[in-house]
C-alpha atoms as a PDB file:
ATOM      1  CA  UNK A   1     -19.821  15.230  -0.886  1.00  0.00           C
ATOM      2  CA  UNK A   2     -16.809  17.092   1.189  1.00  0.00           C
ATOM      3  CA  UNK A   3     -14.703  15.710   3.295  1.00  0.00           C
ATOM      4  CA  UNK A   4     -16.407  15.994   6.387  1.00  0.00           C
ATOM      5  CA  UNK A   5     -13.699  16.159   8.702  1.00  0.00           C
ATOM      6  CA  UNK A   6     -12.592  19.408   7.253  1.00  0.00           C
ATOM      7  CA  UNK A   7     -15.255  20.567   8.125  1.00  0.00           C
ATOM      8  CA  UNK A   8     -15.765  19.061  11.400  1.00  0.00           C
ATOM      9  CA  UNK A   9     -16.818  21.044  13.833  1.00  0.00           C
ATOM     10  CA  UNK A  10     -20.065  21.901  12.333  1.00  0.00           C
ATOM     11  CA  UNK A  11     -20.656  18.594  11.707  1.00  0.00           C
ATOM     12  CA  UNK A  12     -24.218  16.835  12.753  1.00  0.00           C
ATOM     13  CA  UNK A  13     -23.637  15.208  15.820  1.00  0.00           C
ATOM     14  CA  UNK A  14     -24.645  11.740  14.793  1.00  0.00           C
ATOM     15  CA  UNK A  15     -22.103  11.844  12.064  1.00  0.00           C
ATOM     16  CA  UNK A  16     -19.001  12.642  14.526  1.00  0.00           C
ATOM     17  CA  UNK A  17     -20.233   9.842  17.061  1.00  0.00           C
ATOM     18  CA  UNK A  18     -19.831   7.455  13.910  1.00  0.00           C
ATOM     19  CA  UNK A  19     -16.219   9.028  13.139  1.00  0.00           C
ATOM     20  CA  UNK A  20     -15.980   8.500  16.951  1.00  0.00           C
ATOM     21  CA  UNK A  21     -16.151   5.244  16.381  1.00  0.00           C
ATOM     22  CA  UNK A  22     -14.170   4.405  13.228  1.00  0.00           C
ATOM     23  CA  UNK A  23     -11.156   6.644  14.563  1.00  0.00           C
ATOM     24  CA  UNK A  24     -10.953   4.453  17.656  1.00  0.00           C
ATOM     25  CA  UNK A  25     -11.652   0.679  15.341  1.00  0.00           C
ATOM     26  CA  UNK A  26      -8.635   1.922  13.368  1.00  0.00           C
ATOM     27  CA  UNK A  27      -6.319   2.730  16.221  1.00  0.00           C
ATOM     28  CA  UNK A  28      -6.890  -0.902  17.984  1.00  0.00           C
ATOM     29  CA  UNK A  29      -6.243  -1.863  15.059  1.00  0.00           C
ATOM     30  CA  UNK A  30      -2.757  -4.077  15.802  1.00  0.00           C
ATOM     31  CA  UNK A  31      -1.511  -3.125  12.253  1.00  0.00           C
ATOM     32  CA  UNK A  32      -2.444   0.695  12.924  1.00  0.00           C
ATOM     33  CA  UNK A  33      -0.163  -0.030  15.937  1.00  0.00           C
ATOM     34  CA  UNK A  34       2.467  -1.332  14.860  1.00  0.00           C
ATOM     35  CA  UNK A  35       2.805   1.452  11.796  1.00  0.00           C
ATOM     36  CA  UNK A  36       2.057   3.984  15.242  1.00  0.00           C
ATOM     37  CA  UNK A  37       4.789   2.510  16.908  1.00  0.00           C
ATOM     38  CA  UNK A  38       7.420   2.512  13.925  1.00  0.00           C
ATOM     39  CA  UNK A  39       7.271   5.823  13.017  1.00  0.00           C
ATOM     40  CA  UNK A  40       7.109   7.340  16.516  1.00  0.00           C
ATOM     41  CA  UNK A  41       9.999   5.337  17.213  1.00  0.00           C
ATOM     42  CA  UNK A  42      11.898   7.639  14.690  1.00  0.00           C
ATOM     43  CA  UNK A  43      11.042  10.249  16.570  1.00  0.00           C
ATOM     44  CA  UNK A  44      14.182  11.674  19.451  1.00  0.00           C
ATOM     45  CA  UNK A  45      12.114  12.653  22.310  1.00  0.00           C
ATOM     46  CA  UNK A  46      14.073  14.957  24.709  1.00  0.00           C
ATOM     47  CA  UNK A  47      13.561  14.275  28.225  1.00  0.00           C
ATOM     48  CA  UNK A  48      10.373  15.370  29.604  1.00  0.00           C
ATOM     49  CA  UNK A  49       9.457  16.404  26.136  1.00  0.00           C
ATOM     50  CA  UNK A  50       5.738  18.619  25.690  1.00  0.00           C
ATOM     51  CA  UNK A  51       4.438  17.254  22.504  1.00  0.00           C
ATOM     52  CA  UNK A  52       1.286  18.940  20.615  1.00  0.00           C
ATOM     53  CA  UNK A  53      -1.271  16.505  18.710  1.00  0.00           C
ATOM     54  CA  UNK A  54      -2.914  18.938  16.080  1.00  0.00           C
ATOM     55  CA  UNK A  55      -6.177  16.907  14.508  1.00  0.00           C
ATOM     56  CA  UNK A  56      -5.659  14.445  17.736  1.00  0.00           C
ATOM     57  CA  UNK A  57      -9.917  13.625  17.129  1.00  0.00           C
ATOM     58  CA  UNK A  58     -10.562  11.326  19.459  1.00  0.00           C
ATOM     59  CA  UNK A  59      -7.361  11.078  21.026  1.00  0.00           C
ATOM     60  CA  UNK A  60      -5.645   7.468  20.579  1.00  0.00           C
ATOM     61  CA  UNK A  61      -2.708   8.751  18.973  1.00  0.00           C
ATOM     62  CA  UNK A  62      -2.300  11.455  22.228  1.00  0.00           C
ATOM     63  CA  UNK A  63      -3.080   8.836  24.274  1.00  0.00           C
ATOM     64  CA  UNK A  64       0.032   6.820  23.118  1.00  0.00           C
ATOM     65  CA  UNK A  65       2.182   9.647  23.023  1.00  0.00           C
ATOM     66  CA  UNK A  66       1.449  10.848  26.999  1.00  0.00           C
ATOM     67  CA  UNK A  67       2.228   6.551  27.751  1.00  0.00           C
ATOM     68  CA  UNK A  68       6.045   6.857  26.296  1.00  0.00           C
ATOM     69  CA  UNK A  69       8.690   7.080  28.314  1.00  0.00           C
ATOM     70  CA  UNK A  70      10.363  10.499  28.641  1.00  0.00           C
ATOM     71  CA  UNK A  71       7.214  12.393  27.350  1.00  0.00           C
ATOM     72  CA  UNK A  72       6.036  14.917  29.862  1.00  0.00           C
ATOM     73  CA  UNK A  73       3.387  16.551  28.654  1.00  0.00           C
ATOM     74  CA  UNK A  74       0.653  15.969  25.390  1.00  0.00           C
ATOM     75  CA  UNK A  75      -1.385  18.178  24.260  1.00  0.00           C
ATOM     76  CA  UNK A  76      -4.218  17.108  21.659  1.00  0.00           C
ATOM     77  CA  UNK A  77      -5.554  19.870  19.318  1.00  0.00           C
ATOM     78  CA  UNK A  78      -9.244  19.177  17.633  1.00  0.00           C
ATOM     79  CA  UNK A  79     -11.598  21.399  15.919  1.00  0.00           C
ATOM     80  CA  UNK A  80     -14.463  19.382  16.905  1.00  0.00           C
ATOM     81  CA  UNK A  81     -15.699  19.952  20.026  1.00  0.00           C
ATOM     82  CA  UNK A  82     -17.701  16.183  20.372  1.00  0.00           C
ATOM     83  CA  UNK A  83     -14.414  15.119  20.027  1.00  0.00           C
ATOM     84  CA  UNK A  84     -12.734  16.948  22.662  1.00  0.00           C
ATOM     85  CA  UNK A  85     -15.429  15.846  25.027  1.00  0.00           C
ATOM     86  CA  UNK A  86     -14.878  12.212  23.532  1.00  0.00           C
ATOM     87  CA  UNK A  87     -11.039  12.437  23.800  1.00  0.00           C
ATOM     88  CA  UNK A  88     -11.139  13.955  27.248  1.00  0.00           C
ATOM     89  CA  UNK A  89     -13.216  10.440  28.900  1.00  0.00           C
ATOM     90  CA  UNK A  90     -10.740   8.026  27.056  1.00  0.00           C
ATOM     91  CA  UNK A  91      -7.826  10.339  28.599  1.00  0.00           C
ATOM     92  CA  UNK A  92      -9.341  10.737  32.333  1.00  0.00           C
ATOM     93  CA  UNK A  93      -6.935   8.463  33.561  1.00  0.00           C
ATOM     94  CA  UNK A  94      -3.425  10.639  31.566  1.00  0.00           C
ATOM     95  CA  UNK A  95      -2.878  13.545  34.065  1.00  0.00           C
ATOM     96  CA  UNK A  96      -0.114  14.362  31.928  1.00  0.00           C
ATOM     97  CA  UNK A  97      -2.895  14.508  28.775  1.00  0.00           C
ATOM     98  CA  UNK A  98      -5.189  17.618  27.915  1.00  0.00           C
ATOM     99  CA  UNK A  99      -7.150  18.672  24.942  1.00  0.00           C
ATOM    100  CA  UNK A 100      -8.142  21.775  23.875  1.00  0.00           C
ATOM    101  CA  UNK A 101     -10.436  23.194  20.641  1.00  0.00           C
ATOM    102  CA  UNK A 102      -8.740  24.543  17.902  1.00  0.00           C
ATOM    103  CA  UNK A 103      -8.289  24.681  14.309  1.00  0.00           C
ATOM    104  CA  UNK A 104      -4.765  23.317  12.813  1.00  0.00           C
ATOM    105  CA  UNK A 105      -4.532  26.467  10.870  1.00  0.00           C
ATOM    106  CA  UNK A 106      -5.248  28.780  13.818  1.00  0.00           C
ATOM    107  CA  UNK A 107      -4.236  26.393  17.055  1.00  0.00           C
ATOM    108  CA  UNK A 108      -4.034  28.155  20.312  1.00  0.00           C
ATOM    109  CA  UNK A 109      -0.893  26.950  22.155  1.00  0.00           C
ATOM    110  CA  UNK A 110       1.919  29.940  22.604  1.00  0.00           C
ATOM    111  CA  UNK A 111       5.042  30.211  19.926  1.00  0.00           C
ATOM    112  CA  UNK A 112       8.343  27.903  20.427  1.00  0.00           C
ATOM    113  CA  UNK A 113       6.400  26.109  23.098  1.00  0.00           C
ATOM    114  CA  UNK A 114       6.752  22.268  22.275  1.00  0.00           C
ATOM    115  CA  UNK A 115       9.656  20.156  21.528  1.00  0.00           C
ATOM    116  CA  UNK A 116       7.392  17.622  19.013  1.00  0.00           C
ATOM    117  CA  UNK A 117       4.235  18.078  16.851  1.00  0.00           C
ATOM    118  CA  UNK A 118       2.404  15.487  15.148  1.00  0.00           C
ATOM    119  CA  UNK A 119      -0.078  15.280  12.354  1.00  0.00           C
ATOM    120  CA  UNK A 120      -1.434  11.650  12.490  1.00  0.00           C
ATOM    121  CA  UNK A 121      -4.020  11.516   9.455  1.00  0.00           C
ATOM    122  CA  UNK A 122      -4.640  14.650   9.786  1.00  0.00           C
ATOM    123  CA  UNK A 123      -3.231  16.920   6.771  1.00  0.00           C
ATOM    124  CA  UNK A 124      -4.850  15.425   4.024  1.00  0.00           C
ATOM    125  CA  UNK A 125      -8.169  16.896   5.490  1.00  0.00           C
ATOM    126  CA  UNK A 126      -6.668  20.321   5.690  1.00  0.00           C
ATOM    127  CA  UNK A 127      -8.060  22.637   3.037  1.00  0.00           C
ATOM    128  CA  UNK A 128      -4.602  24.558   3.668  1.00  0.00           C
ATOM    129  CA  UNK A 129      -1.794  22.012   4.726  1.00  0.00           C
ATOM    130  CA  UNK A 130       1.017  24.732   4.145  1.00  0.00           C
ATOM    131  CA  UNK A 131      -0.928  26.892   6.930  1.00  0.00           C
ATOM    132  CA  UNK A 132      -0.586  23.941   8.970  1.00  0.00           C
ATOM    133  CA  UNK A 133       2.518  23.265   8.849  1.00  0.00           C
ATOM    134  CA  UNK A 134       3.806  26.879   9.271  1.00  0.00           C
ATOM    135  CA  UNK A 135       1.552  26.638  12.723  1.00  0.00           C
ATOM    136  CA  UNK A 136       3.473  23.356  13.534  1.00  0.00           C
ATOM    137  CA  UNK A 137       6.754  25.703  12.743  1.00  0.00           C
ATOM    138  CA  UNK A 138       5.703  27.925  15.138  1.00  0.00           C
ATOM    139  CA  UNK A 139       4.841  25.875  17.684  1.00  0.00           C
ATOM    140  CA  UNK A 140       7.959  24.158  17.724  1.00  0.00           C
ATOM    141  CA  UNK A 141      10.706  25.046  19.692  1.00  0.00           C
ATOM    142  CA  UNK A 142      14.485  25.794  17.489  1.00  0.00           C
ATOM    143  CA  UNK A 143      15.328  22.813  16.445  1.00  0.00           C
ATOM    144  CA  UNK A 144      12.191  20.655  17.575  1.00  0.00           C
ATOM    145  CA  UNK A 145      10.889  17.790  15.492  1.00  0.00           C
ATOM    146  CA  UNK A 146       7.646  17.593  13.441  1.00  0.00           C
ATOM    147  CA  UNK A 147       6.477  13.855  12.912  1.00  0.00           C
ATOM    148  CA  UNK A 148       3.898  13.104   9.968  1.00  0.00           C
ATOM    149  CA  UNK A 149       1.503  10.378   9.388  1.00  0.00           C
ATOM    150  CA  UNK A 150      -0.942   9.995   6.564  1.00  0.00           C
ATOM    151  CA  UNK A 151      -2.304   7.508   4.163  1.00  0.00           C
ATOM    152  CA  UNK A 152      -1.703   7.645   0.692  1.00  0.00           C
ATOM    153  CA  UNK A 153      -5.149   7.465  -0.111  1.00  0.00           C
ATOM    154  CA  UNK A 154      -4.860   6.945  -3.717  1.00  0.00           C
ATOM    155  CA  UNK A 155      -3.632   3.145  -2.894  1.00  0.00           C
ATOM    156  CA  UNK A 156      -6.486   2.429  -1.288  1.00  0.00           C
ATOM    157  CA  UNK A 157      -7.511  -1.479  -3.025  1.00  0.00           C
ATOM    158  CA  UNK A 158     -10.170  -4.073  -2.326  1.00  0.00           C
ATOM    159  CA  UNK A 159     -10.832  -5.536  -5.460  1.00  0.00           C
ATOM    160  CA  UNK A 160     -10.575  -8.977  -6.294  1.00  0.00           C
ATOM    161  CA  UNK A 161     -10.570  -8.344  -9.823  1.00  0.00           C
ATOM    162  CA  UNK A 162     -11.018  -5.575 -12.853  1.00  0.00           C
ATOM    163  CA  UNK A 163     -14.491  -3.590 -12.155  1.00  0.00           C
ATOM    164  CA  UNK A 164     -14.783  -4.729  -8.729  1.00  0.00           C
ATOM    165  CA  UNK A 165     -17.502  -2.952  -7.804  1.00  0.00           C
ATOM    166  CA  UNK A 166     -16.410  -2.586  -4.069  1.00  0.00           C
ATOM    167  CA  UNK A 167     -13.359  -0.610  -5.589  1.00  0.00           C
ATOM    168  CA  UNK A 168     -16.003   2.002  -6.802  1.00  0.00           C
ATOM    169  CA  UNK A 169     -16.344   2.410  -3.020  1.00  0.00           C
ATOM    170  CA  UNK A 170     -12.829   2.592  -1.855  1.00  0.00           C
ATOM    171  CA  UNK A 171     -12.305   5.343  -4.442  1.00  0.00           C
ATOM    172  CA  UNK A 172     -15.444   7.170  -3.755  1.00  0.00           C
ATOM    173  CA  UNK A 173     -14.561   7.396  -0.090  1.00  0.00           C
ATOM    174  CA  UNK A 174     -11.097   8.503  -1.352  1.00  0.00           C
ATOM    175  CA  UNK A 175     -12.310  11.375  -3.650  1.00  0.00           C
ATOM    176  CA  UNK A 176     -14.931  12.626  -1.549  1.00  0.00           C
ATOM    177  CA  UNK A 177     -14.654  12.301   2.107  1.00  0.00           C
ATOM    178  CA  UNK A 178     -10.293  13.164   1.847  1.00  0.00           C
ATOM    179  CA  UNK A 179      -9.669  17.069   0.683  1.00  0.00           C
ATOM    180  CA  UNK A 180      -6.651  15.599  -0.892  1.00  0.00           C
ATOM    181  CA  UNK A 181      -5.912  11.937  -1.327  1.00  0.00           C
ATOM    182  CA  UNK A 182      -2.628  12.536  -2.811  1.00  0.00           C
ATOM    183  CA  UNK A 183      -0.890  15.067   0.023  1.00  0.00           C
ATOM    184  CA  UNK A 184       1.206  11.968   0.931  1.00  0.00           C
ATOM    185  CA  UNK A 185       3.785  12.201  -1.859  1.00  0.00           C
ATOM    186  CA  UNK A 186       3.016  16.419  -2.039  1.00  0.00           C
ATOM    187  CA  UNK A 187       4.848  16.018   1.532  1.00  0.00           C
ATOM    188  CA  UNK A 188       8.538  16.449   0.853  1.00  0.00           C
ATOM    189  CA  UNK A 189       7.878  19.648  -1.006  1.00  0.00           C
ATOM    190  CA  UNK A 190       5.719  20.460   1.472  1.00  0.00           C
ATOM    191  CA  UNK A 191       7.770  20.376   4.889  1.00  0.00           C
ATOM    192  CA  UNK A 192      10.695  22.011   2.944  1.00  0.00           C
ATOM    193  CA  UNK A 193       8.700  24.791   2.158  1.00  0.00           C
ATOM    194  CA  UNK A 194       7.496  25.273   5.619  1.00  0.00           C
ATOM    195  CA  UNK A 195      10.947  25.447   6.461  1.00  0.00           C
ATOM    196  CA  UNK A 196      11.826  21.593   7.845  1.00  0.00           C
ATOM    197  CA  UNK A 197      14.648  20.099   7.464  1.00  0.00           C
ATOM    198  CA  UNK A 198      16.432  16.382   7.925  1.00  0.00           C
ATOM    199  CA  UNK A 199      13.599  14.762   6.774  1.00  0.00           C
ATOM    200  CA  UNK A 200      13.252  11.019   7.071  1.00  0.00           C
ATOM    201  CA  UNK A 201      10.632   9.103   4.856  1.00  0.00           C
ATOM    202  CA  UNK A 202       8.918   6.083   5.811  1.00  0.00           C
ATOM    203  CA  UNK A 203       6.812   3.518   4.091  1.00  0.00           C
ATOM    204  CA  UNK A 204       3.787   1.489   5.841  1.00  0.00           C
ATOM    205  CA  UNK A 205       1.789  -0.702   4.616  1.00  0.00           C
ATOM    206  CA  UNK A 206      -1.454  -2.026   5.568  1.00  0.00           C
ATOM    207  CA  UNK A 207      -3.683  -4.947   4.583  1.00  0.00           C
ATOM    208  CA  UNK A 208      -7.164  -5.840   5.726  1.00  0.00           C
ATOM    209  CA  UNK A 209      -8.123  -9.629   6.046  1.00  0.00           C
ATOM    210  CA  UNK A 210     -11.846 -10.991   7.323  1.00  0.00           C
ATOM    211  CA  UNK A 211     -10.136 -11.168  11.036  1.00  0.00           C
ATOM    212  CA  UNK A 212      -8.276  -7.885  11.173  1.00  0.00           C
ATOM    213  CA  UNK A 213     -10.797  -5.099  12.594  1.00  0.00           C
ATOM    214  CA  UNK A 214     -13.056  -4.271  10.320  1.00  0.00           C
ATOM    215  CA  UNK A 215     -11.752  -0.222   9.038  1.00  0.00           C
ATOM    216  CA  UNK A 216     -11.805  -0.777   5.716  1.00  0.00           C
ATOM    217  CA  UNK A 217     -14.881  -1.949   5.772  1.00  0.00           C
ATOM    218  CA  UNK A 218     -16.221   1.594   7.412  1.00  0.00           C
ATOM    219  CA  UNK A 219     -14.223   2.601   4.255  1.00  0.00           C
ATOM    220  CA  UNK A 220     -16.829   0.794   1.754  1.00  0.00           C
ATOM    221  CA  UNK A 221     -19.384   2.011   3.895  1.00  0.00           C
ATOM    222  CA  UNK A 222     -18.631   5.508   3.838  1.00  0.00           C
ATOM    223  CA  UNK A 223     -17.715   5.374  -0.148  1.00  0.00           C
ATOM    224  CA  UNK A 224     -21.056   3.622  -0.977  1.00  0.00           C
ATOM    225  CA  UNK A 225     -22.958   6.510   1.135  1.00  0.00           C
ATOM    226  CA  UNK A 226     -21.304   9.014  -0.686  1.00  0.00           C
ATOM    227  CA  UNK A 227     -21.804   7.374  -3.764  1.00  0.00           C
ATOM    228  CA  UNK A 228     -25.600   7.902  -2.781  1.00  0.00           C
ATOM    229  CA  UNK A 229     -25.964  10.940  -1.669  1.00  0.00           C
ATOM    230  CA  UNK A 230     -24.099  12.135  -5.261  1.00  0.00           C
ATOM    231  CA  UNK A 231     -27.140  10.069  -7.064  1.00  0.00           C
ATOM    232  CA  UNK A 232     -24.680   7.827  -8.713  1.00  0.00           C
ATOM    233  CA  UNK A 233     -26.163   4.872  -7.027  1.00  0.00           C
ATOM    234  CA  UNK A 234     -29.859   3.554  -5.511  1.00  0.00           C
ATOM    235  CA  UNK A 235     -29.813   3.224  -1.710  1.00  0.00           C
ATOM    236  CA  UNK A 236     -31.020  -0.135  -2.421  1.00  0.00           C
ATOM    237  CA  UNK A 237     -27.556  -0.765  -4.539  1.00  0.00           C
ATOM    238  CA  UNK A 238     -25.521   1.198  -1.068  1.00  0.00           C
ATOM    239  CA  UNK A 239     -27.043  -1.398   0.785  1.00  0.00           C
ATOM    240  CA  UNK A 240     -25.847  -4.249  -1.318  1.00  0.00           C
ATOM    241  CA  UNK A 241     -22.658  -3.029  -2.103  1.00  0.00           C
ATOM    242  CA  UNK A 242     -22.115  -3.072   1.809  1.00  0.00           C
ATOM    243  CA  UNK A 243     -23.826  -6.078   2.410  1.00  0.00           C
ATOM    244  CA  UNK A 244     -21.026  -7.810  -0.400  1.00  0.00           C
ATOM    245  CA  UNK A 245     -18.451  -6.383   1.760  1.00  0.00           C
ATOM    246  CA  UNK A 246     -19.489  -8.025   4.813  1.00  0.00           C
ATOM    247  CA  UNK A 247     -20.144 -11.533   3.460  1.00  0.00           C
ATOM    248  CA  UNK A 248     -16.735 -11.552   1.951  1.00  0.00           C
ATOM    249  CA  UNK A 249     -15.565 -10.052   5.204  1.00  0.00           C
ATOM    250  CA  UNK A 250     -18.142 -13.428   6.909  1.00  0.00           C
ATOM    251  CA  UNK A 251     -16.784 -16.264   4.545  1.00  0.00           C
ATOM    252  CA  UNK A 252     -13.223 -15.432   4.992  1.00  0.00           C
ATOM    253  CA  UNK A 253     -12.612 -13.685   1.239  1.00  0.00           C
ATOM    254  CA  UNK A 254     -12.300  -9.828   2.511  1.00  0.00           C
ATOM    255  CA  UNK A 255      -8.961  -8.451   1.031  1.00  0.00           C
ATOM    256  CA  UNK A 256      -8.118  -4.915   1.566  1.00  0.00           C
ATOM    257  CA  UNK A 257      -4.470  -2.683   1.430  1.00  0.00           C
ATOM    258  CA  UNK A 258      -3.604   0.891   1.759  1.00  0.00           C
ATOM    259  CA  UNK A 259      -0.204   2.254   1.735  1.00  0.00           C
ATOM    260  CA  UNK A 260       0.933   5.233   4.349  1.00  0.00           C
ATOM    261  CA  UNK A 261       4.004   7.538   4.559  1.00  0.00           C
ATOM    262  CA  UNK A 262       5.278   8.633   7.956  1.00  0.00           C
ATOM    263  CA  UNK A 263       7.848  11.955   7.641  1.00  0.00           C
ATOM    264  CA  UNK A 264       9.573  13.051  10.773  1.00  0.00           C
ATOM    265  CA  UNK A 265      11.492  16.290  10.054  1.00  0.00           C
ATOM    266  CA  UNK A 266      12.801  19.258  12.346  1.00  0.00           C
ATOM    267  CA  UNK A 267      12.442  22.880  12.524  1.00  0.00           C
ATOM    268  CA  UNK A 268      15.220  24.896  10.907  1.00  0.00           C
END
């Protein structure tokens, strides 16, 4: 199964209103915003500062960015237009907030134009990240910063033991539905190539308990379905594999972690 995001805006409509959904679970998620909050805190907004959002989806990360203090203007960039629509009710109340379609590797803002861009889970579902990031380059104005956020998907765990087989799921999700789950540690290499400099790593981590939101287990859900649709699995044994998840997610025994790696860098 491909990742569907990269391919997003041809998408079936049903399947973006469930992305819909699981983009805006993970961002309420108060671990998702604290890690949101670190690494944009890194970040040296000049005053007014236009900021560009490329992959913004459904807009929570924008949303946070046009709410700082000292950011003028936020633009989100999304391929899909269901979520433009989406991101453009959540954001009726930013004036200072607008979305427009576009692809990261082709985004239609003018050159040297922004003083930040930011990629928040966003390049690993870029068939081309380099093309990306030279767009980012562009964008930016001389000396501008570039802020990156993405999960290295490879660390993706919920298994109590050896063989889990929930794990089957987390790593199905990860090799199927992500165009590259390891782009997180190809990121150094990358931004210097693209022709960043200063760059500042971060670390994140994040861990799922039964109380904490529920994203990881859209994670099982969406691993199990692709398990499925490769004929690896029954959909009777999809159904139980997500039904395991939930009752350890009911009775309190629901453990799931995920590492990310935020890079803020700026424009040579």
């Amino acid at each position: 199964m491909p990742d569907v995001y990269a391919t997003i805006s041809q998408a079936d409509a049903a399947v973006v209103e469930q992305l819909a959904g699981i983009l805006e679970l993970r961002a309420a998620d108060p671990q998702q915003q604290e890690m949101r909050t670190a690494y944009l805190s890194d970040v040296d907004f000049p005053p007014s500062a236009r900021v560009a959002e490329i992959g913004c989806g459904t807009g929570p990360v924008a949303r946070t960015l046009a709410a700082l203090p000292g950011v003028g203007e936020v633009v989100g960039v999304d391929p899909s237009p269901l979520f433009v629509e989406k991101a453009r009710e959540l954001a009726r109340d930013l004036p200072n907030l607008t979305f427009v379609l576009g692809d990261g590797r082709e985004v239609p803002l003018e050159d040297d134009s922004f003083d930040v861009v930011v990629f928040h889970t966003t390049l690993c579902h870029i068939p081309s990240p380099d093309e990306a990031l030279a767009e980012a380059r562009r964008l930016l104005r001389p000396g501008g910063t570039l802020a990156v956020f993405d999960g290295d998907y490879v660390t993706v765990s919920v298994a109590h033991s050896p063989n889990d087989p929930l794990q089957a799921c987390a790593d199905a999700c990860a090799e199927n539905l992500i165009h590259d789950p390891w782009l997180a540690r190809k990121l150094p290499v990358l931004l210097r190539d693209a022709g960043f400099g200063d760059i500042r790593l971060r670390g994140h981590s994040y861990v799922e308990a039964p109380s904490s939101g529920g994203y990881l287990l859209a994670v099982i859900d969406r691993g199990a379905d692709a398990l499925h649709s490769a004929g690896r699995i029954s959909g009777d044994m999809a159904a139980a594999l997500k039904s395991e998840a939930r009752r350890r997610s009911d009775e309190g025994e629901f453990y799931g972690h995920i590492n990310y790696l935020s890079a803020v860098a700026r424009r040579s």
